[in-house]
C-alpha atoms as a PDB file:
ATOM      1  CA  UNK A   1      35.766  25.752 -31.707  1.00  0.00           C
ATOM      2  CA  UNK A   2      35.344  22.229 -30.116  1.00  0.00           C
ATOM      3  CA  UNK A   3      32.227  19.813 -31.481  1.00  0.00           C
ATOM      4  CA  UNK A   4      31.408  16.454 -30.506  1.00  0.00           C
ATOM      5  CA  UNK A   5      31.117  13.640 -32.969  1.00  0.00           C
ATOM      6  CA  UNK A   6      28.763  10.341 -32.153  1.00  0.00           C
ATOM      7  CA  UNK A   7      28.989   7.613 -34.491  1.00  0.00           C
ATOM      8  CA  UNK A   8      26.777   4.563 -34.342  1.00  0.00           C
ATOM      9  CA  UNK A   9      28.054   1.591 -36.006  1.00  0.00           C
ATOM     10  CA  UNK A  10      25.270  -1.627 -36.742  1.00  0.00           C
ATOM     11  CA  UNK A  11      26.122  -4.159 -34.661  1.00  0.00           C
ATOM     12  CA  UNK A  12      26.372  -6.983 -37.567  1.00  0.00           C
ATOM     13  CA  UNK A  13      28.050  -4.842 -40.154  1.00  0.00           C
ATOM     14  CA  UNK A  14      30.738  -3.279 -37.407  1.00  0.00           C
ATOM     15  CA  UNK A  15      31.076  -7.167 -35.918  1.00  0.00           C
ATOM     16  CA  UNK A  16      31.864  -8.183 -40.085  1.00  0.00           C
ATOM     17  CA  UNK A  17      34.393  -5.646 -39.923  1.00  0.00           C
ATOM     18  CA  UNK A  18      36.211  -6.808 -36.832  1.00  0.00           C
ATOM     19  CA  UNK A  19      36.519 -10.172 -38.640  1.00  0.00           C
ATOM     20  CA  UNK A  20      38.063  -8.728 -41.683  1.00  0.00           C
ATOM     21  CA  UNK A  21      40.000  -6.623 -39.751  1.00  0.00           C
ATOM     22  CA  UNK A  22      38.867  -3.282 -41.346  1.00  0.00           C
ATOM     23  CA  UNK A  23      37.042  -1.877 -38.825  1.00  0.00           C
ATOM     24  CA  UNK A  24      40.711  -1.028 -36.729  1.00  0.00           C
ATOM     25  CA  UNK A  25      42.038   0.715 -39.961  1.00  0.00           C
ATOM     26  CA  UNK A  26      38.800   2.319 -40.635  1.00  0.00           C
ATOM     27  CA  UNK A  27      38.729   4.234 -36.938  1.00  0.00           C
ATOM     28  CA  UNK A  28      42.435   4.569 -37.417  1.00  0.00           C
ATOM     29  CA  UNK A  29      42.265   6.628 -40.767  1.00  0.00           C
ATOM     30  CA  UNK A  30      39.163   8.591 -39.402  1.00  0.00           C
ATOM     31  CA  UNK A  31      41.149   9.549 -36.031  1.00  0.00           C
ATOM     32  CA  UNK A  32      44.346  10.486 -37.718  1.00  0.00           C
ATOM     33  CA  UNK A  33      42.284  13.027 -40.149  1.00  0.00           C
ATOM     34  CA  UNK A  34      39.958  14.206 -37.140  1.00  0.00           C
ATOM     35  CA  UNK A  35      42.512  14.522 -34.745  1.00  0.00           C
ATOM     36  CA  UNK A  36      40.619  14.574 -31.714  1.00  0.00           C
ATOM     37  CA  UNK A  37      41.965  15.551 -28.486  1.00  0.00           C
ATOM     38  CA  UNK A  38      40.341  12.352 -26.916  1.00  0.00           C
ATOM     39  CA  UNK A  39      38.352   8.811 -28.152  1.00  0.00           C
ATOM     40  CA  UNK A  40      35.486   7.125 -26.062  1.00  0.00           C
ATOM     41  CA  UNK A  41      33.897   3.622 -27.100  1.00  0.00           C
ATOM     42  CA  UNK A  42      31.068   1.847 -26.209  1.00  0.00           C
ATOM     43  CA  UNK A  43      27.882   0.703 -26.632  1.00  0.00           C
ATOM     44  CA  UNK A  44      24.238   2.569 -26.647  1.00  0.00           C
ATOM     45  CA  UNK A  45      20.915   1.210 -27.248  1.00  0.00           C
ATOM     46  CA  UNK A  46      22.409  -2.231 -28.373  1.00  0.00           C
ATOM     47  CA  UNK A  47      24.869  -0.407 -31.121  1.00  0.00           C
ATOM     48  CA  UNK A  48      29.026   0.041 -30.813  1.00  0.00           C
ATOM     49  CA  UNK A  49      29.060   3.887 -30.176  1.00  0.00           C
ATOM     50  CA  UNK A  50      32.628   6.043 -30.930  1.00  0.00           C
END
């Protein structure tokens, strides 16, 4: 069975996390438990989308 996931980060709090570098290990840790068979990024209505 295939699903999609949409995550929708806010834009100060996911910018924070760039900074400190834990937004990378975050995605990384979510990925690697998902496994997805593909990753998009981007942005929608002003927020970082996944």
């Amino acid at each position: 069975m295939r699903m999609l996931l949409k995550v929708q980060m806010d834009t100060q709090a996911s910018n924070e996390a760039i900074r400190q570098g834990t937004l990378q290990k975050t995605m990384e840790s979510a990925l690697s438990e998902l496994r997805p068979e593909a990753a998009y990024f981007g942005t929608e209505s002003g927020c970082r989308t996944a």
